[in-house]
Protein backbone atom coordinates (compact mmCIF):
# COMPACT_ATOMS: atom_id res chain seq x y z
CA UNK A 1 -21.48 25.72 0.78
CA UNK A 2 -23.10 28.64 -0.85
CA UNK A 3 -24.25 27.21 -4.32
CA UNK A 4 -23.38 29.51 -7.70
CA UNK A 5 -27.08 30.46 -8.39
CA UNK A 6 -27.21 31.88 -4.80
CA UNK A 7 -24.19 34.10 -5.85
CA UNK A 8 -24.64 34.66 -9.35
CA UNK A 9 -28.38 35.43 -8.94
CA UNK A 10 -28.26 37.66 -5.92
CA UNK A 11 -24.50 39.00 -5.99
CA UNK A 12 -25.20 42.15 -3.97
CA UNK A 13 -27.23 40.34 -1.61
CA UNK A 14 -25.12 37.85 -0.59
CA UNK A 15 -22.37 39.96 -0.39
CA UNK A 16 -24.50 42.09 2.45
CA UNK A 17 -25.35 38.98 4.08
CA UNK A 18 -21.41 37.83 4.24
CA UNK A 19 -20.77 41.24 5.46
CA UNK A 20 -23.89 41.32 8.67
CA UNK A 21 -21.93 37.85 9.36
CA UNK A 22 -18.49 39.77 9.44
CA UNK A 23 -16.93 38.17 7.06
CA UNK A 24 -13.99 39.62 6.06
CA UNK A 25 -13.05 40.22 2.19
CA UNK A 26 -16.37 39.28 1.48
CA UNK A 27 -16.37 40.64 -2.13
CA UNK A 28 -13.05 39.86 -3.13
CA UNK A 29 -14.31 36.33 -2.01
CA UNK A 30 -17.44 36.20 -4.65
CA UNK A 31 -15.56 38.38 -7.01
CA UNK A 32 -13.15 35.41 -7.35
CA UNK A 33 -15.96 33.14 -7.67
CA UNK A 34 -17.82 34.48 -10.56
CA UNK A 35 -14.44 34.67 -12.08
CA UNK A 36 -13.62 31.11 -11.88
CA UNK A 37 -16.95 29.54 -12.85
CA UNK A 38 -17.24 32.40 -15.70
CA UNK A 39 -13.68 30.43 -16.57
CA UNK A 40 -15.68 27.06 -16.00
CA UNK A 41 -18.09 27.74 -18.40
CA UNK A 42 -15.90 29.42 -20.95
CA UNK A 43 -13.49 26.47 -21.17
CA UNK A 44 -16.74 23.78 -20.86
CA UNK A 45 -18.25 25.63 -24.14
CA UNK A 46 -15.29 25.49 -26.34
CA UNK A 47 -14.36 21.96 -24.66
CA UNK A 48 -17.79 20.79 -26.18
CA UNK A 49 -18.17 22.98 -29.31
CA UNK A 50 -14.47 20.47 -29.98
CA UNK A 51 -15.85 17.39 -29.09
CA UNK A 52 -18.73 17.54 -31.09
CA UNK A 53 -16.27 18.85 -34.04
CA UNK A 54 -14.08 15.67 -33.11
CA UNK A 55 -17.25 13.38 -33.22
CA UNK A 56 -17.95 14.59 -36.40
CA UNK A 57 -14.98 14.46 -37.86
CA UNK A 58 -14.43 10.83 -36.70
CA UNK A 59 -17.91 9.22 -38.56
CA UNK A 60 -16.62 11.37 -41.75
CA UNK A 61 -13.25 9.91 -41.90
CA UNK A 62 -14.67 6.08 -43.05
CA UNK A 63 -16.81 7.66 -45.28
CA UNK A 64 -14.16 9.55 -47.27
CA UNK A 65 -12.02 6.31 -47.03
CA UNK A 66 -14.54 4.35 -48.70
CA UNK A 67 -15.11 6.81 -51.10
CA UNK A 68 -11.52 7.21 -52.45
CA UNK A 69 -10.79 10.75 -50.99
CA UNK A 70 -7.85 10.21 -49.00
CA UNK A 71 -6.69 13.52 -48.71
CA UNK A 72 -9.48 14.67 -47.86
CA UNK A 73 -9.59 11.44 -44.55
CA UNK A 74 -6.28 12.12 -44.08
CA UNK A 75 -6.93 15.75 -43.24
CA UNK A 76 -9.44 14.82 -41.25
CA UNK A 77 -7.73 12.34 -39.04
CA UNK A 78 -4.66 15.67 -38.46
CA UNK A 79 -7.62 18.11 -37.07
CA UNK A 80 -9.19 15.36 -35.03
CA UNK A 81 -5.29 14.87 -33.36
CA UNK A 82 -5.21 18.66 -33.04
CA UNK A 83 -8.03 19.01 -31.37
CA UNK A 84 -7.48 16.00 -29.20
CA UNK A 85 -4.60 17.82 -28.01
CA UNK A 86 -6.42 20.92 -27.50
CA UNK A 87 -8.62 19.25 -25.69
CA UNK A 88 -6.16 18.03 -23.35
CA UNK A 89 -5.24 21.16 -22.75
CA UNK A 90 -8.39 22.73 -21.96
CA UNK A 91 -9.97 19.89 -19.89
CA UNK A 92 -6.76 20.71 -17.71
CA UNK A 93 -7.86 24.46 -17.73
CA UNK A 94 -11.33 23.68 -16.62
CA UNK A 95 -10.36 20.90 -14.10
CA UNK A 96 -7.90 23.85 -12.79
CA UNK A 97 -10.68 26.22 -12.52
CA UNK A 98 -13.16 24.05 -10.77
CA UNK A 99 -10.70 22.90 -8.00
CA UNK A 100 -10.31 26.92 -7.50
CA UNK A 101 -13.72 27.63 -7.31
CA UNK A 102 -14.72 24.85 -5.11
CA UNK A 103 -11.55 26.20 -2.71
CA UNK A 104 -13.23 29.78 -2.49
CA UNK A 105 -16.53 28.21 -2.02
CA UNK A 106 -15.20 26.46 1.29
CA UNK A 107 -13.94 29.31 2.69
CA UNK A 108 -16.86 31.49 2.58
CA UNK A 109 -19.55 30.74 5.22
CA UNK A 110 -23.27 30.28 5.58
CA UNK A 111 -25.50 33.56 5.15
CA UNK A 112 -27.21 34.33 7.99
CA UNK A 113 -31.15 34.58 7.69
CA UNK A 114 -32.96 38.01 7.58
CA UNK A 115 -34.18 38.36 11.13
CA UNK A 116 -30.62 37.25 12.66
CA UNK A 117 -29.73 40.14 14.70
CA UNK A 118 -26.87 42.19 13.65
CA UNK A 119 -23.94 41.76 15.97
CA UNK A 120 -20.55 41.31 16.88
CA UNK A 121 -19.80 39.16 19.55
CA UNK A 122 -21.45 37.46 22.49
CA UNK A 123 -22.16 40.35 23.82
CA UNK A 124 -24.72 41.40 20.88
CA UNK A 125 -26.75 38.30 21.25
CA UNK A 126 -30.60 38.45 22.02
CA UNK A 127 -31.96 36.68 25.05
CA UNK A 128 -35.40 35.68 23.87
CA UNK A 129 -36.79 33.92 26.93
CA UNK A 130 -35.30 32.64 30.42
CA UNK A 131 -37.02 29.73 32.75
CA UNK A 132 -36.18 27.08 34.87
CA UNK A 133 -35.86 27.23 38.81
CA UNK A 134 -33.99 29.93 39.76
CA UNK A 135 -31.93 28.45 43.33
CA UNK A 136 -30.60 30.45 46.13
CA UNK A 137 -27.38 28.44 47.79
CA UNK A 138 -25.95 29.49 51.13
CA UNK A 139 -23.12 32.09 50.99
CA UNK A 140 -20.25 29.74 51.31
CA UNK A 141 -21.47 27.44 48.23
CA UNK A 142 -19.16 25.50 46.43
CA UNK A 143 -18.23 25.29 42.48
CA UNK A 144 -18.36 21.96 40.91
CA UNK A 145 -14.48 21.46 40.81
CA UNK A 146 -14.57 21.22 44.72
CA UNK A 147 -17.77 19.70 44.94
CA UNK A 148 -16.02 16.70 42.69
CA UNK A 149 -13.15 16.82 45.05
CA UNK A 150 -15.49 16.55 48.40
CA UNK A 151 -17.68 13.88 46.84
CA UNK A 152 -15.27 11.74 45.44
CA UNK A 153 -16.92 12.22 42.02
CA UNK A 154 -14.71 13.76 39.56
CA UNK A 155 -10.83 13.23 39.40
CA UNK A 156 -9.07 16.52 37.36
CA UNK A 157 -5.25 15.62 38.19
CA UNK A 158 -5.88 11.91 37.49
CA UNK A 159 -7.03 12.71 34.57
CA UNK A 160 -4.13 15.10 34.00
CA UNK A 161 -1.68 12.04 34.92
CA UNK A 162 -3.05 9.93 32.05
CA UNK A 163 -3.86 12.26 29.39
CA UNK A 164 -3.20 16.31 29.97
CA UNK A 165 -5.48 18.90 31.12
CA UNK A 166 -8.96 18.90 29.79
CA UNK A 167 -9.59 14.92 29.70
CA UNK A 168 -10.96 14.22 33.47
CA UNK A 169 -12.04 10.92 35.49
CA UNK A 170 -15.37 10.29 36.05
CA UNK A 171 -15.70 8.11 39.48
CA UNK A 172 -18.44 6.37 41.66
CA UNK A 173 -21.84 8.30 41.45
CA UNK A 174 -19.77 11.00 39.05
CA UNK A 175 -19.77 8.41 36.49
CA UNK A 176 -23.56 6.99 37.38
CA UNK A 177 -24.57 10.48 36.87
CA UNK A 178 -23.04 10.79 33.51
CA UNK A 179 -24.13 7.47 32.53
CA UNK A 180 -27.78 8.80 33.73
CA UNK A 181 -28.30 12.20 32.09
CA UNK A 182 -26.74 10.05 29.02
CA UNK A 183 -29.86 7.75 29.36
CA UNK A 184 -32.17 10.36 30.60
CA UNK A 185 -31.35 12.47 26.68
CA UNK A 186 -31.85 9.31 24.63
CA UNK A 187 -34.69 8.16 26.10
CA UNK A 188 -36.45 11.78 25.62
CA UNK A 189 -35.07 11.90 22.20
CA UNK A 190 -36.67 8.32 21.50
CA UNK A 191 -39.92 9.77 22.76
CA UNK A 192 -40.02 12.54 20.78
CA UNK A 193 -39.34 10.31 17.44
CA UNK A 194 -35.77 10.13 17.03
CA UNK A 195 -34.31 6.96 16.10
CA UNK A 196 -31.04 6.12 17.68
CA UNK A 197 -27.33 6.27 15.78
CA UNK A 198 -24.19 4.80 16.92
CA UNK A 199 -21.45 6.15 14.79
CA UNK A 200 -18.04 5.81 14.50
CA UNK A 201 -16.30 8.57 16.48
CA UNK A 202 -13.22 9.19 13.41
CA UNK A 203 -14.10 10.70 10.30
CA UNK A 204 -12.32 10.78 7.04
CA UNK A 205 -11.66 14.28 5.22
CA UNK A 206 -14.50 13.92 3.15
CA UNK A 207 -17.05 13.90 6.00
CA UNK A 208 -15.25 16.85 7.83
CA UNK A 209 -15.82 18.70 4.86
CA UNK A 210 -19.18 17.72 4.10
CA UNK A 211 -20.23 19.24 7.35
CA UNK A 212 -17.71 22.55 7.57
CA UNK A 213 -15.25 21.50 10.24
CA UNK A 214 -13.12 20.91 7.24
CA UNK A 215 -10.66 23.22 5.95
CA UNK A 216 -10.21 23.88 9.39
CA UNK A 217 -8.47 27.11 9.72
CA UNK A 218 -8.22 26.80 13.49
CA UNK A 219 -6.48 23.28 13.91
CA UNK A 220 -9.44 22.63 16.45
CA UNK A 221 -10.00 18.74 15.18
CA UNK A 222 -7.97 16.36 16.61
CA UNK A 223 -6.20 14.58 13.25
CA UNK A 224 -5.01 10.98 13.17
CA UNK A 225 -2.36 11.63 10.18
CA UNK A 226 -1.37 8.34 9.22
CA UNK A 227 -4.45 7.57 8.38
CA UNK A 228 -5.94 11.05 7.63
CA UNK A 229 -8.65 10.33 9.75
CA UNK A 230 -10.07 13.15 12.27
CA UNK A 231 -12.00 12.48 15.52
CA UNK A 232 -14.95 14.04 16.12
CA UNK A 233 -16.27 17.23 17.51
CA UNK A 234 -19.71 16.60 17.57
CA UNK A 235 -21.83 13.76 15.90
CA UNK A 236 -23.49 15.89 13.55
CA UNK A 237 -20.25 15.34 11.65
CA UNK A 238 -21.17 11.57 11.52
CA UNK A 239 -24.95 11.04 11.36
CA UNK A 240 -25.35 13.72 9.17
CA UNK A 241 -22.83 12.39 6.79
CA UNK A 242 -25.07 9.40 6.40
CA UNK A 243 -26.69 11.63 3.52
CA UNK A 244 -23.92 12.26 1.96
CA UNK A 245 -24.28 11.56 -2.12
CA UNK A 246 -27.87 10.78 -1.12
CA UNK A 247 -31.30 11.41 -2.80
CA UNK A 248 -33.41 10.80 -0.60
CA UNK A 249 -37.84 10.89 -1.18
CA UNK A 250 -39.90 13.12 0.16
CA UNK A 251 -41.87 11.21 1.93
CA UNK A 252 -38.77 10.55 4.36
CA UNK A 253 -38.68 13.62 5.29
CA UNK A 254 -38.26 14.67 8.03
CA UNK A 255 -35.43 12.43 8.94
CA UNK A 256 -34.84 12.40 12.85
CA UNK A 257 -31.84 10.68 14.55
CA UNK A 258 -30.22 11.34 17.47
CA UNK A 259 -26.87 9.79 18.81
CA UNK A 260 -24.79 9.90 22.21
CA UNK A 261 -20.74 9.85 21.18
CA UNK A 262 -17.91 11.25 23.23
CA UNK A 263 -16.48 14.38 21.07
CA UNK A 264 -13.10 15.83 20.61
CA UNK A 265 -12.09 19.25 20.63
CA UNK A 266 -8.83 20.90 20.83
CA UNK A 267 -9.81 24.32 22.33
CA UNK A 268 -6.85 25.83 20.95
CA UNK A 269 -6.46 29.74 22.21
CA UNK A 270 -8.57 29.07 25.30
CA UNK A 271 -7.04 30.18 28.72
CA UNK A 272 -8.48 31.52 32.01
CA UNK A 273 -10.71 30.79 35.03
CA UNK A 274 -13.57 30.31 32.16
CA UNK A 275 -11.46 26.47 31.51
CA UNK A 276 -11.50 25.50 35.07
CA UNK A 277 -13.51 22.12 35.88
CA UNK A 278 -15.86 21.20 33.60
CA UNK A 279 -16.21 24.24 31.90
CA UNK A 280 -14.30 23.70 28.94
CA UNK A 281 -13.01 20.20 28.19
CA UNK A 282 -10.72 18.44 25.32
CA UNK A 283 -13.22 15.34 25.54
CA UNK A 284 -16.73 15.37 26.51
CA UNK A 285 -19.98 13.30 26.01
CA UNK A 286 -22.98 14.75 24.27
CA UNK A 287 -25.98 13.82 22.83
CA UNK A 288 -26.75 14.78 19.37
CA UNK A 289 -30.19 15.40 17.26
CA UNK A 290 -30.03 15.75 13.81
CA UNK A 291 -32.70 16.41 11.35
CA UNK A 292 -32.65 16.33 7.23
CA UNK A 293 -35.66 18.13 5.88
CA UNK A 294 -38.03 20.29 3.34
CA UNK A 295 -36.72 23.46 2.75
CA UNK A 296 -40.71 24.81 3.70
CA UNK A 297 -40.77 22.70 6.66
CA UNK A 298 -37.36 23.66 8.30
CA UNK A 299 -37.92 26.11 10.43
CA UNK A 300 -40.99 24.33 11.86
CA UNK A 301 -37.94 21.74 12.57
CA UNK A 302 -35.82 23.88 14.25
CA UNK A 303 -38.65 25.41 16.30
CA UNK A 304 -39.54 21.85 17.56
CA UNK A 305 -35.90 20.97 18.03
CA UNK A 306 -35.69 24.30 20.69
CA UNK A 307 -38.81 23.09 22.29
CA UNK A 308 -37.29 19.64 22.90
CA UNK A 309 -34.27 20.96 24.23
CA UNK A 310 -36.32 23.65 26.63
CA UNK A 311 -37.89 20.41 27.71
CA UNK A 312 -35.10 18.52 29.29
CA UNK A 313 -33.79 21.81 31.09
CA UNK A 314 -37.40 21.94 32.76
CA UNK A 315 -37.33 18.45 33.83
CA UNK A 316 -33.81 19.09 34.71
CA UNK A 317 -35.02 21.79 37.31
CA UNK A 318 -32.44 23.99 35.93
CA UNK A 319 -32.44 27.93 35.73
CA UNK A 320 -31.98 28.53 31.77
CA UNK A 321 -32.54 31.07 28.90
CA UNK A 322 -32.11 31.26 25.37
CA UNK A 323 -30.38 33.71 22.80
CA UNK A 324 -30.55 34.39 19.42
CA UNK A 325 -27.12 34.51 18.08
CA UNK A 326 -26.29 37.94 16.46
CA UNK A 327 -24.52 37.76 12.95
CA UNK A 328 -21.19 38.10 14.23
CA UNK A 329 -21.39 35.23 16.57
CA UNK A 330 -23.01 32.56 14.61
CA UNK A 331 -20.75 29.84 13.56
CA UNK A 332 -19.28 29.47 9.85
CA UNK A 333 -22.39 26.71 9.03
CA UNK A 334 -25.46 28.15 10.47
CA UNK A 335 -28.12 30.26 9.10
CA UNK A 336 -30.11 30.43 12.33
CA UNK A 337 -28.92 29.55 15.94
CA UNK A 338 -30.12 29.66 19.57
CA UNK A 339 -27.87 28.81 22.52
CA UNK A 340 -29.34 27.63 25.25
CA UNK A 341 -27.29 28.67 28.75
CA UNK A 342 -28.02 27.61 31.95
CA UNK A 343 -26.98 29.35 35.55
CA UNK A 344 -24.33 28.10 37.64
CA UNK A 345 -24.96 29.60 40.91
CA UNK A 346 -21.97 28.80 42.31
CA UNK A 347 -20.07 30.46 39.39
CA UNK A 348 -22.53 33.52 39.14
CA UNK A 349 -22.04 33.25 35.56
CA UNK A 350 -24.09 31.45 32.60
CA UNK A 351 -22.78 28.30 31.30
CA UNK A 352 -23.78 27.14 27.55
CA UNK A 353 -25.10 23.89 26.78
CA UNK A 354 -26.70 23.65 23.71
CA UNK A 355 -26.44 25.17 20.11
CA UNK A 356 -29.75 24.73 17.52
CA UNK A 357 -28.86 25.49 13.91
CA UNK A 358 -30.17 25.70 11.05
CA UNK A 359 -27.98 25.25 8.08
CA UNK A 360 -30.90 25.86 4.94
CA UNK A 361 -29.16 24.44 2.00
CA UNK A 362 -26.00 25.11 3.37
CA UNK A 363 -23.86 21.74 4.20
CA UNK A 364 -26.48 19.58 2.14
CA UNK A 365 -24.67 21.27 -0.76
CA UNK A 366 -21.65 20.08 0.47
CA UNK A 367 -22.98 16.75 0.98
CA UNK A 368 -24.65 16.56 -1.89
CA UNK A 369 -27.59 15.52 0.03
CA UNK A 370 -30.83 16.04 -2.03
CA UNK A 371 -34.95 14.66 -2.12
CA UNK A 372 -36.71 14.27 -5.09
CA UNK A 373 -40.02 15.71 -4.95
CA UNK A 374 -43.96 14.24 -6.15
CA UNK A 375 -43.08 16.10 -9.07
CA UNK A 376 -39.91 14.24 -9.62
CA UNK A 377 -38.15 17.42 -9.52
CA UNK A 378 -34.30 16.41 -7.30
CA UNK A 379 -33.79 19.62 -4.60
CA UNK A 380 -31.04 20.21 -1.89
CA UNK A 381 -32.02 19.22 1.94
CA UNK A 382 -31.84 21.44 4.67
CA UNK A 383 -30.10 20.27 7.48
CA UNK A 384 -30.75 20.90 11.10
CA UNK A 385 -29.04 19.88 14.41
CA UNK A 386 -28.65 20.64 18.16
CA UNK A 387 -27.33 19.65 21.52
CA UNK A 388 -29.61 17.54 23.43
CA UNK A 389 -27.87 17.84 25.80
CA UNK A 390 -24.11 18.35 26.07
CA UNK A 391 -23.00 16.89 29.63
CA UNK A 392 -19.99 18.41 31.39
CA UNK A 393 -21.48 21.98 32.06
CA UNK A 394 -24.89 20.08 32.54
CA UNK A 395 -22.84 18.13 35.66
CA UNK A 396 -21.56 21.56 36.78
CA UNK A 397 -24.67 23.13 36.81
CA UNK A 398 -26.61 20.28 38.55
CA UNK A 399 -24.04 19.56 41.14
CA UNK A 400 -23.32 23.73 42.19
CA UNK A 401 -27.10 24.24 42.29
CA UNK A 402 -28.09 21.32 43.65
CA UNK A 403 -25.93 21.31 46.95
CA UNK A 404 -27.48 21.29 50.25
CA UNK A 405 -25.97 20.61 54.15
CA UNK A 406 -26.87 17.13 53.28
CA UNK A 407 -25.04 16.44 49.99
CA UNK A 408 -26.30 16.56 46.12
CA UNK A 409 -30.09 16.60 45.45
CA UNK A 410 -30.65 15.03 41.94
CA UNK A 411 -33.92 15.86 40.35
CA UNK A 412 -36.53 13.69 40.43
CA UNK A 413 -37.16 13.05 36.63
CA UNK A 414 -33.66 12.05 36.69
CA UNK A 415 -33.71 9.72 39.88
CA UNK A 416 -34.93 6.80 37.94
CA UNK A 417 -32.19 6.84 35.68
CA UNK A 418 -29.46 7.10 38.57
CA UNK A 419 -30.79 4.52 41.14
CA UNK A 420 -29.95 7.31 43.98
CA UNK A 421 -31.68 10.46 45.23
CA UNK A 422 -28.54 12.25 46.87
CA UNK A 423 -24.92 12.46 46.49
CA UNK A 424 -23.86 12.34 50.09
């Protein structure tokens, strides 16, 4: 959430920034705003100019009392009764006018950072390095979906049969394999100094909100409505809520956690071949890192957070690249992303895998999430997070280009984590 000295201090600005992100009615949106918090503020000033009046008038009334001027008390005691009841009235007014401006805040998104490319779609986005092995399959290579279906490894239509479409059965080596790129993330992440999370995978409201999938305009959150609980998309929503209505000390920063949870998303609005398999799935397992840190240290963060996740596709032995999201692409939170997308040969297409944002001050406004400096002085967070790695197009990938006359090859820095060498 954008905070009111961003907008009221740099109106124009942000207003151009809201705009490069496409953002439509973007000064109507601050406009309202300004107008709500200058309503705040008007209604907080005579609010207090009455209660110090009514504090004043309340010592004076015992003191006319005891000195025989009732009329005088008694005059007293009717303004301090008016007022009360102005008061009322106004503290209404104000309460009004905060709930209104905290509703515009929520819907207006993140501001992108200066150097995000401007852009509107996927198409606009900047790929700022590619890697990895690049693998040539014979011409009658399979995608993943029948590779699943050979191998005995993935079952779609059971998974239709107990569920729907989008929730599939992981079976045999499938599951091993899941179980061992699941291992294989964590124990990376541990390495590189994140300390392990396991979170719930429902949220209540306040943590979807504290993180931006709440209001969710989309429906795209699965919601348990008796008891207004939501399941996860991702478990950024729950480690980073950890700091929620926290002040934390600099010297803890930079917190690092990571987590492996099974996330829920309701892809409403997606259709095509682009859903088939793995590709795009109601339920998933991913592993999460999260960072909480310095506003002058935070893009150092995210820098080492793309590194990390460049890392695993390496050992992965996977063909890869990475693009800098333009403006019109980046999601409602971030003020700096990088996808990560690796090749499915089989496919001929690019398959994404990971997202690395930075949020600046963004959802630690929301959560209220703030460090208090050597100098005492309290200051919002930034907040950081990424995909480390998200599994099902991970499995695609590793199973299309992977495939040989003899079965699956699984990479070697994997192996250990599997038990097995091939999928035959």
């Amino acid at each position: 959430m954008l905070t009111i000295k961003q907008i009221t201090e740099n109106t124009d600005q942000v207003i151009q920034a809201l705009e490069k992100k496409h953002f439509k009615g973007a000064k109507e949106a601050i406009d309202q705003v300004i107008a709500f918090n200058d309503k705040r503020r008007s209604t907080q000033n005579v609010l207090d100019k009455n209660l110090a009046e009514v504090n004043s008038l309340s010592k004076t009334i015992g003191m006319l009392m005891k000195e025989g001027k009732k009329e005088e008390a008694e005059a007293a005691r009717n303004r301090v009764a008016e007022l009360k009841e102005t008061n009322k009235a106004l503290q209404a007014e104000m309460d009004a006018a905060s709930e209104d401006l905290q509703n515009v805040l929520y819907t207006i998104p993140n501001l992108p950072y200066s150097d995000v490319p401007e852009g509107f779609g996927a198409d606009d986005n900047v790929v700022v390095k590619t890697g990895g092995n690049q693998t040539e399959l014979p011409t009658d290579a399979l995608p993943h979906w029948d590779l699943a279906k050979k191998y005995d490894l993935i079952d779609f239509d059971l998974g239709v049969k107990i569920t729907g479409a989008g929730f599939p059965v992981y079976k045999g080596k499938g599951a091993q394999l899941q179980r061992a790129l699941i291992n294989f993330f964590l124990s990376e992440a541990s390495k590189a100094g994140y300390t392990e999370i396991m979170p719930p995978t429902v949220v209540n409201a306040a943590s979807g909100y504290g993180t931006g999938q709440l209001p969710d305009k989309e429906g795209q959150m699965y919601h348990c409505q008796l008891d207004d609980l939501y399941l996860i998309p991702t478990a950024e929503v729950p480690v980073t809520n950890i700091y929620r209505d926290v002040i934390l000390d600099e010297k803890q920063l930079p917190i690092m956690n990571c987590a492996y949870t099974q996330c829920f998303r309701r892809e409403a609005g997606s259709y095509g071949k682009d859903v088939r398999g793995l590709n795009r799935l109601h339920e998933f397992s991913k592993v999460e890192i999260v960072r909480i840190d310095k506003p002058e240290h935070s893009k150092e963060s995210h820098k080492e957070m793309l590194d990390h996740v460049e890392n695993l596709l390496i050992k992965l032995e996977l063909p890869y690249r990475i693009l800098q999201l333009c403006g019109g692409d980046m999601s409602f939170t971030a003020a700096l992303c990088y996808d990560f997308e690796v090749y499915s040969e089989a496919q001929k297409r690019w398959l994404e895998v990971s997202s690395v944002s930075n949020f600046d001050s963004y959802q630690a406004n929301r959560l209220k999430c703030r460090y208090r400096s050597a100098e005492k002085k309290t200051e919002l967070c930034h907040t950081l997070n990424g995909s480390a790695l998200a599994l099902p197009r991970i499995v695609a990938a590793l199973l299309e280009n992977n495939q040989t006359p003899e079965g699956i090859r699984i990479p070697k820095a994997l192996v250990p984590f599997c038990g097995f060498e091939m999928i035959d």
